[in-house]
N, C-alpha and C. Protein backbone atom coordinates (compact mmCIF):
# COMPACT_ATOMS: atom_id res chain seq x y z
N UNK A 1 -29.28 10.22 21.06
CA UNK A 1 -29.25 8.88 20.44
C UNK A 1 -29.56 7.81 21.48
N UNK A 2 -30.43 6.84 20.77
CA UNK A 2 -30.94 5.78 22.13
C UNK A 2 -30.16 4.68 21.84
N UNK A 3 -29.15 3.99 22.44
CA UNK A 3 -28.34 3.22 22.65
C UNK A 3 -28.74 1.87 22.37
N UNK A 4 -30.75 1.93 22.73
CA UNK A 4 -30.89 0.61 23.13
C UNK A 4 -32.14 0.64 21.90
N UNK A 5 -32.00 1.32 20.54
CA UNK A 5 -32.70 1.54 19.41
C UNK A 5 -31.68 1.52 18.57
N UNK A 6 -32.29 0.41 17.40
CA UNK A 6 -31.31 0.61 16.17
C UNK A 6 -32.32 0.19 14.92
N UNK A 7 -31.89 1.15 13.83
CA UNK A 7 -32.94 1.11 13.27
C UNK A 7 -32.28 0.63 11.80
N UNK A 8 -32.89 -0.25 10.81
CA UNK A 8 -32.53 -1.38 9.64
C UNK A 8 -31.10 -0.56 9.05
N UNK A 9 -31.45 0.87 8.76
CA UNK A 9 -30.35 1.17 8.07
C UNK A 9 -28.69 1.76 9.12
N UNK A 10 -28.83 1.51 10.49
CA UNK A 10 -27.77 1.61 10.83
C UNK A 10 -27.19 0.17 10.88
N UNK A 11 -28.04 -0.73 11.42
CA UNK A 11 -27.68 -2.23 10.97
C UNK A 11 -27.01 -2.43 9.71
N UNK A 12 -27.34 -2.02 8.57
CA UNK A 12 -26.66 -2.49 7.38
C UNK A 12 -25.43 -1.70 7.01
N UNK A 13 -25.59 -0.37 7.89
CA UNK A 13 -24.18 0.77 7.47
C UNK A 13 -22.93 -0.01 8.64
N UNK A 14 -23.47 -0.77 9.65
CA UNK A 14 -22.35 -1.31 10.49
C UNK A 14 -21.82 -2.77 9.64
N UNK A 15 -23.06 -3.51 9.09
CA UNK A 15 -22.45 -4.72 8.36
C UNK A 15 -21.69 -3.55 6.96
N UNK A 16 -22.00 -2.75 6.23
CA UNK A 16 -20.59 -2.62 5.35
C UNK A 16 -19.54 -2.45 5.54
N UNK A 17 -19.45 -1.20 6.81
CA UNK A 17 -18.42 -1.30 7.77
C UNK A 17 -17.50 -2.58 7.64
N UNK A 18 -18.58 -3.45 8.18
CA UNK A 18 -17.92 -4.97 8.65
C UNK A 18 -17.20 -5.69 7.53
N UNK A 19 -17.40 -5.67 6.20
CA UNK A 19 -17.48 -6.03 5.21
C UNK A 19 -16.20 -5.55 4.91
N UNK A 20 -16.07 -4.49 5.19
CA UNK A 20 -15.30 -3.31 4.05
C UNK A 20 -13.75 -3.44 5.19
N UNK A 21 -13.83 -3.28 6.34
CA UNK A 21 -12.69 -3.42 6.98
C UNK A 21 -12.37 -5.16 7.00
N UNK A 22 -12.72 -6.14 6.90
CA UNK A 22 -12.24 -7.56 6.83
C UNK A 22 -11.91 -7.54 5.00
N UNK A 23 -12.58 -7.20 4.29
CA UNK A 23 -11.98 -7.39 3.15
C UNK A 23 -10.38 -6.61 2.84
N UNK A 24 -10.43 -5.58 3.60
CA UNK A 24 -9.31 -4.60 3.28
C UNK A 24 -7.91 -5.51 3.60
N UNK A 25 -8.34 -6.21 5.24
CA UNK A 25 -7.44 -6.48 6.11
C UNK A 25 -6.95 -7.84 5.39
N UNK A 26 -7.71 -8.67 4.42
CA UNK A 26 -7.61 -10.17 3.95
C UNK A 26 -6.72 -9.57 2.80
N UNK A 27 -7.08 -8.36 2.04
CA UNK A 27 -6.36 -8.10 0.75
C UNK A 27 -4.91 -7.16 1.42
N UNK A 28 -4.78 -6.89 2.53
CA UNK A 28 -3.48 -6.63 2.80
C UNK A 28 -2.81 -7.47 2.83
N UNK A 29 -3.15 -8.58 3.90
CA UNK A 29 -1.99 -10.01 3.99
C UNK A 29 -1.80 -10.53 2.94
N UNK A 30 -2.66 -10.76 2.17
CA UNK A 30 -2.50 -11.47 0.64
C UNK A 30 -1.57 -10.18 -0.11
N UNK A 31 -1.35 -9.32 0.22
CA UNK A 31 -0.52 -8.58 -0.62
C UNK A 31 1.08 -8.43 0.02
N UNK A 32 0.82 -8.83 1.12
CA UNK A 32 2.53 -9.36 1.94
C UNK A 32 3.05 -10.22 1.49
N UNK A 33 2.67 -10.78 0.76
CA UNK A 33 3.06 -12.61 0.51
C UNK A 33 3.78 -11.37 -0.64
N UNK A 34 3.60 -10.89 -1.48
CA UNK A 34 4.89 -10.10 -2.38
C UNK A 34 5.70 -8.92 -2.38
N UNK A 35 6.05 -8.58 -0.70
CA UNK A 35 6.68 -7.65 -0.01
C UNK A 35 7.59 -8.49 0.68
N UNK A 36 7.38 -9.64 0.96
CA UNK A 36 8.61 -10.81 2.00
C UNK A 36 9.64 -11.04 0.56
N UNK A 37 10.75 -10.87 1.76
CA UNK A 37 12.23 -10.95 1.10
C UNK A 37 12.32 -12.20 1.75
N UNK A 38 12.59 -13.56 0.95
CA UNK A 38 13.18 -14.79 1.83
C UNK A 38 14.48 -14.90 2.67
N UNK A 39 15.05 -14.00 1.79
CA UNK A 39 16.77 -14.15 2.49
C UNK A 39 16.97 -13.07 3.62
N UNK A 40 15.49 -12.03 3.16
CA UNK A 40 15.70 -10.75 4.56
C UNK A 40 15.03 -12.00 6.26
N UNK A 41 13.88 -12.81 4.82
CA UNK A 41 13.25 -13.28 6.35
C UNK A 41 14.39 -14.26 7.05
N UNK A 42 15.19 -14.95 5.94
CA UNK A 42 16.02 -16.12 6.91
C UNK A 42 16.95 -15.28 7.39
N UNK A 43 17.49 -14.38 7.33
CA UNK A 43 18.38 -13.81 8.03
C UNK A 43 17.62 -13.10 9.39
N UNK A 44 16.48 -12.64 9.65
CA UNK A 44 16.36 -12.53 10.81
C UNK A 44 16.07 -13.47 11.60
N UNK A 45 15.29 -14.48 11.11
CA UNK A 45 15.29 -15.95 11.80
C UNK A 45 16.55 -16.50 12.49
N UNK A 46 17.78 -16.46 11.40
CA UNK A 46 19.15 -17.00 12.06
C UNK A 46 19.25 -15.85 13.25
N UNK A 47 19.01 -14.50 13.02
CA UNK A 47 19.90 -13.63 14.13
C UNK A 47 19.10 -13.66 15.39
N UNK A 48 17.72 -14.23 15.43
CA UNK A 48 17.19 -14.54 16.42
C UNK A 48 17.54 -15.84 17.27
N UNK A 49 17.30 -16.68 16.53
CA UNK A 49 17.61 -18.28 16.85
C UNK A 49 19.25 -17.67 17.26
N UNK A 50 20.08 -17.11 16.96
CA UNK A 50 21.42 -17.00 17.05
C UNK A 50 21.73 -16.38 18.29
N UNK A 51 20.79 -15.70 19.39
CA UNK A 51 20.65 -14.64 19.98
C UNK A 51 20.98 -15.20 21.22
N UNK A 52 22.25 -15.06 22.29
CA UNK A 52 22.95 -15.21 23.27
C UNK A 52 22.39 -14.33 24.51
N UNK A 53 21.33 -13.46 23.90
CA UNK A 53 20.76 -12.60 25.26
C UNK A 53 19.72 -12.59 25.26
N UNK A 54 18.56 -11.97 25.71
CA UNK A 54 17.47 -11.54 25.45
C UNK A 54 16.80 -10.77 24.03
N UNK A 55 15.52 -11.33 23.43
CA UNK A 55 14.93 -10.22 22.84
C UNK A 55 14.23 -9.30 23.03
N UNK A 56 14.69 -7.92 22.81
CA UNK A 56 13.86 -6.49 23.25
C UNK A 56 13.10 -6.44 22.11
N UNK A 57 11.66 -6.19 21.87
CA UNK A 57 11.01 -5.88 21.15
C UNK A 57 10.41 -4.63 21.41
N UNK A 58 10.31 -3.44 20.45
CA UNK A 58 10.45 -2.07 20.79
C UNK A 58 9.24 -1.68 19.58
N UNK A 59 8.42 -0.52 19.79
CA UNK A 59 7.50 0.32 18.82
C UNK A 59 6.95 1.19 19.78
N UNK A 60 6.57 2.28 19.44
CA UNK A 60 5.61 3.11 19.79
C UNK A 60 4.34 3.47 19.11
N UNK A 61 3.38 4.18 19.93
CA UNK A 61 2.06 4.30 19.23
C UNK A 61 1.11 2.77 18.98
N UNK A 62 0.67 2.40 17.96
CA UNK A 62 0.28 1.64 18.04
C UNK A 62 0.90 -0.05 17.45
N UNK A 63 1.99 0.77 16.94
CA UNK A 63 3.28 -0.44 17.36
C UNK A 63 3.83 -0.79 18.40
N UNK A 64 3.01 -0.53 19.27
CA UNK A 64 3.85 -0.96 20.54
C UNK A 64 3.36 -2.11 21.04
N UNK A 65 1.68 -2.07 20.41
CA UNK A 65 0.75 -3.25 21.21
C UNK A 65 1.19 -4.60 20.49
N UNK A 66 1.85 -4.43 19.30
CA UNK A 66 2.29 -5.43 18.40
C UNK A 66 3.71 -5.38 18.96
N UNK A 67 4.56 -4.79 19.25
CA UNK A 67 5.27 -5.14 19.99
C UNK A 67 5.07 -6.05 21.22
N UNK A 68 4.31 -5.68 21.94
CA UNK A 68 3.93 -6.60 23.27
C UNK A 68 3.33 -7.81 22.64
N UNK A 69 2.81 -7.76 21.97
CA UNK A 69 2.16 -9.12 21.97
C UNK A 69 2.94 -10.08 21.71
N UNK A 70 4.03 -9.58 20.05
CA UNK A 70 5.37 -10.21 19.78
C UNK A 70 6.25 -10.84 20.74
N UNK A 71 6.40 -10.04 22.09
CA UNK A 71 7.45 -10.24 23.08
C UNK A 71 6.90 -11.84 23.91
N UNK A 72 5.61 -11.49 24.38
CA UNK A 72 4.40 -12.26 24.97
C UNK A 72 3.99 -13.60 23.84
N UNK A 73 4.46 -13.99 22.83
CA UNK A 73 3.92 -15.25 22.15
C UNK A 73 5.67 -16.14 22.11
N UNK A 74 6.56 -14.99 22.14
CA UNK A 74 8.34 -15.20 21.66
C UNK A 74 7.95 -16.22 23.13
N UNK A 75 7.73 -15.59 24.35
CA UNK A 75 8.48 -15.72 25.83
C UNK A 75 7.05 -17.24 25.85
N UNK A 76 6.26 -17.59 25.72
CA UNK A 76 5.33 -18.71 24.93
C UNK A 76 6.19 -19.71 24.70
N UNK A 77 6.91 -19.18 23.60
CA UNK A 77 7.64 -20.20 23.02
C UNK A 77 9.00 -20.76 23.14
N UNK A 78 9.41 -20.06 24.27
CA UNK A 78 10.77 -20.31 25.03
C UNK A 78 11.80 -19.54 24.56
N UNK A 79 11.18 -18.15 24.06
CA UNK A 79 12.59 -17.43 23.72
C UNK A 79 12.37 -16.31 24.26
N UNK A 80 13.51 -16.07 25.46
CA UNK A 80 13.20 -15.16 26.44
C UNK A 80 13.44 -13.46 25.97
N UNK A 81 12.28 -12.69 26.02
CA UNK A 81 11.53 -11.73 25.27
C UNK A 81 11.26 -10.49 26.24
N UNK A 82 11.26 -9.67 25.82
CA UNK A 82 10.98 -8.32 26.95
C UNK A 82 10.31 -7.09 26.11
N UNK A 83 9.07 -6.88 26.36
CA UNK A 83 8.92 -5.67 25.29
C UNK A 83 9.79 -4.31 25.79
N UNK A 84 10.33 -3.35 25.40
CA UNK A 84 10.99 -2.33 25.52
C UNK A 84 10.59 -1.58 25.31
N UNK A 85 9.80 -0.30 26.15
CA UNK A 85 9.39 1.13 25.69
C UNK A 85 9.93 2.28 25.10
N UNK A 86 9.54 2.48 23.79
CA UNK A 86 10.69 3.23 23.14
C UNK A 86 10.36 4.48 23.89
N UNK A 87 9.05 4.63 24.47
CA UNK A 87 9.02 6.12 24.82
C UNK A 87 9.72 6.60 26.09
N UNK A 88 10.31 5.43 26.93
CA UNK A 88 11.26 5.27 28.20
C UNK A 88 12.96 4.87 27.48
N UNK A 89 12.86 5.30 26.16
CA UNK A 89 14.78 4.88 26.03
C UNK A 89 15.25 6.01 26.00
N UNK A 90 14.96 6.86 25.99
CA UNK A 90 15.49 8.35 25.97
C UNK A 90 15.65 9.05 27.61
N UNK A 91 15.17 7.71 28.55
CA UNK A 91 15.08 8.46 29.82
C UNK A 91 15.94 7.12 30.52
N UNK A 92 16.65 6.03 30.37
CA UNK A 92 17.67 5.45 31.13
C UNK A 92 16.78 4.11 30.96
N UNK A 93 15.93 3.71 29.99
CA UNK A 93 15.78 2.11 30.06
C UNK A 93 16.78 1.83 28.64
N UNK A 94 17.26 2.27 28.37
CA UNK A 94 18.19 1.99 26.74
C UNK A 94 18.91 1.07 27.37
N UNK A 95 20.10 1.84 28.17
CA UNK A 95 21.13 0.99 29.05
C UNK A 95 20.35 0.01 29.47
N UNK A 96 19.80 -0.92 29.54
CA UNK A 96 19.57 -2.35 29.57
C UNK A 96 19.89 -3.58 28.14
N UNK A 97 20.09 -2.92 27.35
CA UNK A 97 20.97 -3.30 26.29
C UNK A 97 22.19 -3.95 26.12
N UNK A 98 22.45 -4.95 25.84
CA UNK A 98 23.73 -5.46 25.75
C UNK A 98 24.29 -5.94 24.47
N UNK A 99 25.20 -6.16 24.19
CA UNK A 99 25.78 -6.63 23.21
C UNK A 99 25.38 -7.90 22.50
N UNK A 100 25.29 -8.85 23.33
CA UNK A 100 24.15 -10.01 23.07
C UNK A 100 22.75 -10.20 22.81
N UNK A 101 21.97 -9.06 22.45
CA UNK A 101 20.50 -8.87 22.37
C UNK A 101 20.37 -9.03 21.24
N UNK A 102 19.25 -9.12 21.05
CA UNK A 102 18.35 -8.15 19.81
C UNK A 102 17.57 -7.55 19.93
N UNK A 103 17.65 -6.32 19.21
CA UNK A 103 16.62 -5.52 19.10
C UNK A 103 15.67 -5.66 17.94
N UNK A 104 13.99 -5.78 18.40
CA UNK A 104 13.04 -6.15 17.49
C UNK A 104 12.41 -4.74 17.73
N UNK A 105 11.93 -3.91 16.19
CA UNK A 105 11.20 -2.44 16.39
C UNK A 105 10.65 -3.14 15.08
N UNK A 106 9.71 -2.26 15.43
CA UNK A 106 7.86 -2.18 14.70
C UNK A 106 8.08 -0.80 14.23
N UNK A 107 8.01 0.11 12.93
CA UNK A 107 7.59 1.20 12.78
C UNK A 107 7.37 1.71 11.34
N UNK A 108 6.30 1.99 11.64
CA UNK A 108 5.25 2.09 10.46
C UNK A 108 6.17 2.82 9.03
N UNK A 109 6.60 4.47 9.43
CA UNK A 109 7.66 4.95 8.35
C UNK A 109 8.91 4.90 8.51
N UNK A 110 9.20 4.21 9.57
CA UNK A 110 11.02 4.22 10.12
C UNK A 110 11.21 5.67 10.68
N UNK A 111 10.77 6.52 10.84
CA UNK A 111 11.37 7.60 11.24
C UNK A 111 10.59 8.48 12.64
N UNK A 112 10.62 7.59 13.27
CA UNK A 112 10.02 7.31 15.23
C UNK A 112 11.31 8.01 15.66
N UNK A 113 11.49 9.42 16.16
CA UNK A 113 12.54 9.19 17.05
C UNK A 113 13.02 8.19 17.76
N UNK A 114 12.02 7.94 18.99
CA UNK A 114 12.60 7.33 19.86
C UNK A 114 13.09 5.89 19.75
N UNK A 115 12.40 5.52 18.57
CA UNK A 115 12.82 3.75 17.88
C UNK A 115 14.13 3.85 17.59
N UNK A 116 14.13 5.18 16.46
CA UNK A 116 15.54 5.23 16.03
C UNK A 116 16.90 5.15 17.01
N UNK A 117 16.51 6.62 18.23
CA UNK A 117 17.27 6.47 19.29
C UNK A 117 17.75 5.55 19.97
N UNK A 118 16.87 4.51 20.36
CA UNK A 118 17.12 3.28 20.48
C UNK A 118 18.00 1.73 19.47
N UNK A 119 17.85 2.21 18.42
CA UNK A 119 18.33 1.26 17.52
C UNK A 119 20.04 1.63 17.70
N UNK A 120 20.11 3.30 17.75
CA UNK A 120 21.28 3.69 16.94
C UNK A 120 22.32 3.22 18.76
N UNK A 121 21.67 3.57 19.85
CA UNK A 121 22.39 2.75 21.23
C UNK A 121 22.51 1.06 21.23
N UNK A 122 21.66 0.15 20.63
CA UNK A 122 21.63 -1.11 20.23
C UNK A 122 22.94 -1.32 19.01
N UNK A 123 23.08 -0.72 17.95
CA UNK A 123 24.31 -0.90 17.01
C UNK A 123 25.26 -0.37 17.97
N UNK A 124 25.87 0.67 18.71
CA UNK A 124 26.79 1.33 19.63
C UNK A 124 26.64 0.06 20.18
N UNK A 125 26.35 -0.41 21.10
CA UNK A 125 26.63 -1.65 21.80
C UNK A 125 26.88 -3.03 21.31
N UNK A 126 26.46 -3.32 19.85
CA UNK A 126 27.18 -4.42 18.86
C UNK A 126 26.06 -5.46 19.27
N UNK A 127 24.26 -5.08 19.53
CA UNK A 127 23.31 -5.87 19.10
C UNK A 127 23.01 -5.76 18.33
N UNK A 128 21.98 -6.91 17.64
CA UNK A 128 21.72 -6.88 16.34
C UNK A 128 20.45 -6.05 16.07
N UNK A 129 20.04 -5.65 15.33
CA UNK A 129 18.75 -4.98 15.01
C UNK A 129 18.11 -5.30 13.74
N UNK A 130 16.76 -5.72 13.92
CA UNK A 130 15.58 -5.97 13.05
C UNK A 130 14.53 -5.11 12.84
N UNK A 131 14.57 -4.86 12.16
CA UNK A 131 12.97 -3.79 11.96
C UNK A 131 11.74 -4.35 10.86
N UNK A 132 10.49 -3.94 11.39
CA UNK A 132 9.47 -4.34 10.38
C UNK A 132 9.01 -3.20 10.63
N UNK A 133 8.86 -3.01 8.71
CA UNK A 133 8.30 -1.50 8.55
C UNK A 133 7.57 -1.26 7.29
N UNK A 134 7.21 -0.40 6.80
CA UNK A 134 6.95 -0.10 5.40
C UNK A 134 7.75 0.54 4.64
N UNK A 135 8.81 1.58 5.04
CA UNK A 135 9.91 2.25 4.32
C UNK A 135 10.92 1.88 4.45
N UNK A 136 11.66 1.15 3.33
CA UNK A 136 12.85 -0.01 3.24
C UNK A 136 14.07 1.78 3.30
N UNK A 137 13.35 2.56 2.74
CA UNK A 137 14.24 3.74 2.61
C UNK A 137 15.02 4.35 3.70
N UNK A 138 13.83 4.56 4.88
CA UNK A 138 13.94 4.92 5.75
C UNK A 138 15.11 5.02 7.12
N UNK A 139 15.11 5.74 7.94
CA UNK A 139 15.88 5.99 8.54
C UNK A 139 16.40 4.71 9.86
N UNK A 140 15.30 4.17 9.92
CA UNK A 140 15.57 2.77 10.83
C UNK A 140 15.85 1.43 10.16
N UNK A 141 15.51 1.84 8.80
CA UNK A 141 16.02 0.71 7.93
C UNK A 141 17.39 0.42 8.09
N UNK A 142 18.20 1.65 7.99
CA UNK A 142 19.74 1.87 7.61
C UNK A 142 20.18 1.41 8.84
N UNK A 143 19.43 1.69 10.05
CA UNK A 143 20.23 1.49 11.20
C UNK A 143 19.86 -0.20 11.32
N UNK A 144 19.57 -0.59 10.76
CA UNK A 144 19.05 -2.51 10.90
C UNK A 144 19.74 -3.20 10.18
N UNK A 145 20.38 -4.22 11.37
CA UNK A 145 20.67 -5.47 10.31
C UNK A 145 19.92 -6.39 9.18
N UNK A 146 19.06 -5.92 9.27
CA UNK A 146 17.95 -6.71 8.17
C UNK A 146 16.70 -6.42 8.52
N UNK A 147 15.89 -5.49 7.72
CA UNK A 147 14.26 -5.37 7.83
C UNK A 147 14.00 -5.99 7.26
N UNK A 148 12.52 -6.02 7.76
CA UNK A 148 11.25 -6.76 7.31
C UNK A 148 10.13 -5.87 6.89
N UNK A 149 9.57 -6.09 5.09
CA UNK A 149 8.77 -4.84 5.25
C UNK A 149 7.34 -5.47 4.71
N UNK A 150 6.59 -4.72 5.19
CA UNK A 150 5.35 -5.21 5.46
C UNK A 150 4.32 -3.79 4.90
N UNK A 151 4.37 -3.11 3.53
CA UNK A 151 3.61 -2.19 3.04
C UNK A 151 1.79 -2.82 2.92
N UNK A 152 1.55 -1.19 3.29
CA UNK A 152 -0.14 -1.36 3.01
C UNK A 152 -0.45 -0.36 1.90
N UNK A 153 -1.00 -0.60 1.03
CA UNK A 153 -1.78 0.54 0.22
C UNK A 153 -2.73 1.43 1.23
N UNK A 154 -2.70 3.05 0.91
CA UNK A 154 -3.43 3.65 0.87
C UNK A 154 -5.00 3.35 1.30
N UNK A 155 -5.56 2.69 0.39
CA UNK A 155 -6.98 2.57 -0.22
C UNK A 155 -7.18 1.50 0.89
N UNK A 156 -5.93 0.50 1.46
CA UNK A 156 -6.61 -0.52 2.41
C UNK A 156 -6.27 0.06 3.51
N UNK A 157 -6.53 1.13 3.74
CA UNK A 157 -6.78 1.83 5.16
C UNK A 157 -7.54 2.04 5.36
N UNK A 158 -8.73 1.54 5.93
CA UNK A 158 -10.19 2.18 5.95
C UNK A 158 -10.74 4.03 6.23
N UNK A 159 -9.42 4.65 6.78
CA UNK A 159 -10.05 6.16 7.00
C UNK A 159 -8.39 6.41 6.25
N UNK A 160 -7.55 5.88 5.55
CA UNK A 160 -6.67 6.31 5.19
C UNK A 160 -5.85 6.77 6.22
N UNK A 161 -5.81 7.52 7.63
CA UNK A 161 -5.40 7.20 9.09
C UNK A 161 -4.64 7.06 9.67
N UNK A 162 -5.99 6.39 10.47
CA UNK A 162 -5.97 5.46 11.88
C UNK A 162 -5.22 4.16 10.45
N UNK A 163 -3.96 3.32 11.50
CA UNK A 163 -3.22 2.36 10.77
C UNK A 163 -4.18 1.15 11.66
N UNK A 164 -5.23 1.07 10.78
CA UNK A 164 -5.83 -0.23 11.28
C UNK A 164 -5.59 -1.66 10.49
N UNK A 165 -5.24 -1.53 9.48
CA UNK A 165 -4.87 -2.67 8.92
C UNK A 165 -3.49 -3.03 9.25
N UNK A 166 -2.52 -1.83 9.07
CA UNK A 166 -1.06 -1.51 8.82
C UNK A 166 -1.02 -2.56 10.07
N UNK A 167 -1.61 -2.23 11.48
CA UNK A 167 -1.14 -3.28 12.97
C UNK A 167 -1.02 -5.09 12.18
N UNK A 168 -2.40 -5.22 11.55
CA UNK A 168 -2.85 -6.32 11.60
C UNK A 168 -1.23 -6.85 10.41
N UNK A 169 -0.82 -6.12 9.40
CA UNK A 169 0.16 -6.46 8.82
C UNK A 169 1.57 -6.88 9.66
N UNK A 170 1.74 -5.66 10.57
CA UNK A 170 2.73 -6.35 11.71
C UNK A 170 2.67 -7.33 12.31
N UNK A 171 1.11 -7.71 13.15
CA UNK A 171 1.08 -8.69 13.22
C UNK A 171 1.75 -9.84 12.88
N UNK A 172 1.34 -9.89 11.80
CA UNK A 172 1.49 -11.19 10.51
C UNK A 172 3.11 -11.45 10.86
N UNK A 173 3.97 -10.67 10.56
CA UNK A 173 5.28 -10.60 10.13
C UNK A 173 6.24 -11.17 11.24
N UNK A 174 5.56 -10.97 12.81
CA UNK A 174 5.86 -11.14 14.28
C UNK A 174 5.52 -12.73 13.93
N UNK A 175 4.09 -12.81 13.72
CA UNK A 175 3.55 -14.27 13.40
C UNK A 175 4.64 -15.05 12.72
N UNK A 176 4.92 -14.51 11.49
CA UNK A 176 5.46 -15.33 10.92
C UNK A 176 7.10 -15.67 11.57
N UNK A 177 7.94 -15.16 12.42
CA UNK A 177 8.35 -15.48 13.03
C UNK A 177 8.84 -16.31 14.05
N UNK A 178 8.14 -16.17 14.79
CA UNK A 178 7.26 -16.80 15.89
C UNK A 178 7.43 -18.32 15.53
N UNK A 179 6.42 -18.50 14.44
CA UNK A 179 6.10 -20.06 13.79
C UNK A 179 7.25 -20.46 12.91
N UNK A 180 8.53 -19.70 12.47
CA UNK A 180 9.75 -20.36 12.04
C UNK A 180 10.63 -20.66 12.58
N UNK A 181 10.50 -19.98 14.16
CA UNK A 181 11.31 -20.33 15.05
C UNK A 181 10.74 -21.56 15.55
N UNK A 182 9.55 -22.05 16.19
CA UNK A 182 9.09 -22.63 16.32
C UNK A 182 9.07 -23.96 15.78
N UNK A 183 8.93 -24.20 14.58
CA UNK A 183 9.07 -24.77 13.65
C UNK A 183 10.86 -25.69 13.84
N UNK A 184 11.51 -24.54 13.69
CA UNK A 184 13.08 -25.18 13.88
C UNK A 184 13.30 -26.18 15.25
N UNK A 185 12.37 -25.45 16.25
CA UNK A 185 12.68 -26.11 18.01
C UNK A 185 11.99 -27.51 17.52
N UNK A 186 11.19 -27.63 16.75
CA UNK A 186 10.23 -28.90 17.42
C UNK A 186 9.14 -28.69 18.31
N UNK A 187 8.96 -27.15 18.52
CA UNK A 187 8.32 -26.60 19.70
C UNK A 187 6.99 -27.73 19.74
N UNK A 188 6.24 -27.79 20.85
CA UNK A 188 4.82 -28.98 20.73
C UNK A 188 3.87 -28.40 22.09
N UNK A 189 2.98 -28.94 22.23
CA UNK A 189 2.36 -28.61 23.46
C UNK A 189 3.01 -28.79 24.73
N UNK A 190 3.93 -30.47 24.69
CA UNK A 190 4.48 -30.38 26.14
C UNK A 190 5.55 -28.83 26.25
N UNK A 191 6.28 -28.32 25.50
CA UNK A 191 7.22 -27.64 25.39
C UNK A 191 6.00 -26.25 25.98
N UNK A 192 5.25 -26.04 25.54
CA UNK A 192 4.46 -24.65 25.63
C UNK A 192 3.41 -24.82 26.93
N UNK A 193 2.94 -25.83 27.53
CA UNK A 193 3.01 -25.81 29.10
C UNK A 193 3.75 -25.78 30.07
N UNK A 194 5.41 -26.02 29.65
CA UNK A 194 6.26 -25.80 30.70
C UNK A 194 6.47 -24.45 30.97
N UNK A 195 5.92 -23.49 29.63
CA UNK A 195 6.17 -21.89 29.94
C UNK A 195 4.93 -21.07 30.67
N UNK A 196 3.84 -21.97 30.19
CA UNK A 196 2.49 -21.18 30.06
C UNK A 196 1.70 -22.01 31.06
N UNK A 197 1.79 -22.64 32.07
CA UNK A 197 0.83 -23.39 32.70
C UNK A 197 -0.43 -22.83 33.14
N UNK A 198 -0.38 -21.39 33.04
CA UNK A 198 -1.92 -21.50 33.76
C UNK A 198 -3.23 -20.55 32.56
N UNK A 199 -4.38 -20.81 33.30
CA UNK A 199 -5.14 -20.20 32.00
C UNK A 199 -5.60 -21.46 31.34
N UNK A 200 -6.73 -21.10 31.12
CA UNK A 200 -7.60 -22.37 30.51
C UNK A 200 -6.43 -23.46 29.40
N UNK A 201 -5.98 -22.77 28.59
CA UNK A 201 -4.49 -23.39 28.18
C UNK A 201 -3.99 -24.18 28.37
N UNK A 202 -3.49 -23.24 29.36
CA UNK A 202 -2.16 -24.08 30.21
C UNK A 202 -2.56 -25.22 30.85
N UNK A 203 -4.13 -25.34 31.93
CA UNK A 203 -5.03 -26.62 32.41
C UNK A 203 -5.48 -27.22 31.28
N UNK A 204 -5.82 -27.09 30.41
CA UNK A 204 -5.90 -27.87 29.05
C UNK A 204 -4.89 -29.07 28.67
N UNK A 205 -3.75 -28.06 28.40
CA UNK A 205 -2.45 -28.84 28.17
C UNK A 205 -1.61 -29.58 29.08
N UNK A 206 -1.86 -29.70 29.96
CA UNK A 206 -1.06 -30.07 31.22
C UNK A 206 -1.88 -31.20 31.48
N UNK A 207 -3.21 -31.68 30.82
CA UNK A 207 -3.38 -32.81 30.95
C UNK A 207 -3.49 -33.79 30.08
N UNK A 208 -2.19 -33.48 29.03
CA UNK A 208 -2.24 -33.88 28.02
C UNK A 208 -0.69 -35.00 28.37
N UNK A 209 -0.80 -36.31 27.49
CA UNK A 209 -0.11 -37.67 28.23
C UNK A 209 1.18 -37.08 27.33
């Protein structure tokens, strides 16, 4: 295959591609808007805003990158954030846990060992725990003070899979977070250069009166 040859009909099989995964991903979020529980969402809002220690935000696989990013927009916004490797709590990063935390986990069916493992040392220690997931049933549900669930159909999986939409749904749910906490601070630009100063951003904002 020549890398640097493309011929009309692979062009148009990459635009359906293109087509077919942005439509999937637009008709997932639009289908979250009737999976959010208001009172599940204000209750994790309060137990965050309420939070006397750090937030650990925890997933594995490809909840983890939504984990990090979650931790990385929280610590943005002045709420001091740490992503947590679930695949290192089974080996002595758990014990960094305290009673004053929260624990934030990402997982797709709730039933991640090592998330769980982690949740069930987070309740033993009397932090709070949040989960965003798709199985309210599930085994990390029970161990959470309040999930967040964030289901995808089937059909909007593009290979049925790889969870390529399912991330972009976590996303959202971290997002929506994020911006209610936010929202409550007053958070503004001066507030988000005192955390973030550098990076086109941060010189952006920092010369702002």
């Amino acid at each position: 295959m020549n890398l640097n040859q493309s011929t009309s009909t692979e062009i148009e099989d990459i635009l359906l591609v293109c087509n077919d995964v942005i439509k999937k991903d637009i008709d997932a979020l639009n289908d979250l808007k009737s999976f959010i529980d208001p009172k599940n969402l204000q209750k994790a809002y309060k137990i965050i805003m309420n939070c006397q220690g750090v937030v650990l935000i925890t997933g594995s696989g490809t909840s983890s990158t939504i984990a990090r990013r979650l931790a990385h927009i929280f610590t943005c916004s002045g709420v001091p954030s740490y992503f947590l490797d679930a695949g290192q709590s089974q080996h002595g990063y758990s014990a960094i846990v305290t009673e004053k935390d929260v624990l934030i986990g990402f997982s797709r069916g709730g039933e991640t060992d090592e998330v769980n493992f982690l949740a069930r040392i987070a309740k033993k220690k009397g932090a709070k725990v949040i989960s965003i997931l798709e199985n309210a049933k599930s085994t990390f549900a029970t161990l959470s003070d309040v999930y967040l669930v964030g289901a995808v159909k089937p059909d909007n999986e593009p290979i049925d899979t790889v969870p390529l939409t399912n991330t972009i749904v976590q996303a959202a749910l971290g997002d929506i977070l994020c911006a209610a906490i936010n929202k409550n601070k007053g958070f503004c630009p001066k507030d988000f250069v005192e955390f973030h100063p550098g990076g086109a951003v941060g010189k952006r904002l920092s010369t702002l009166e």
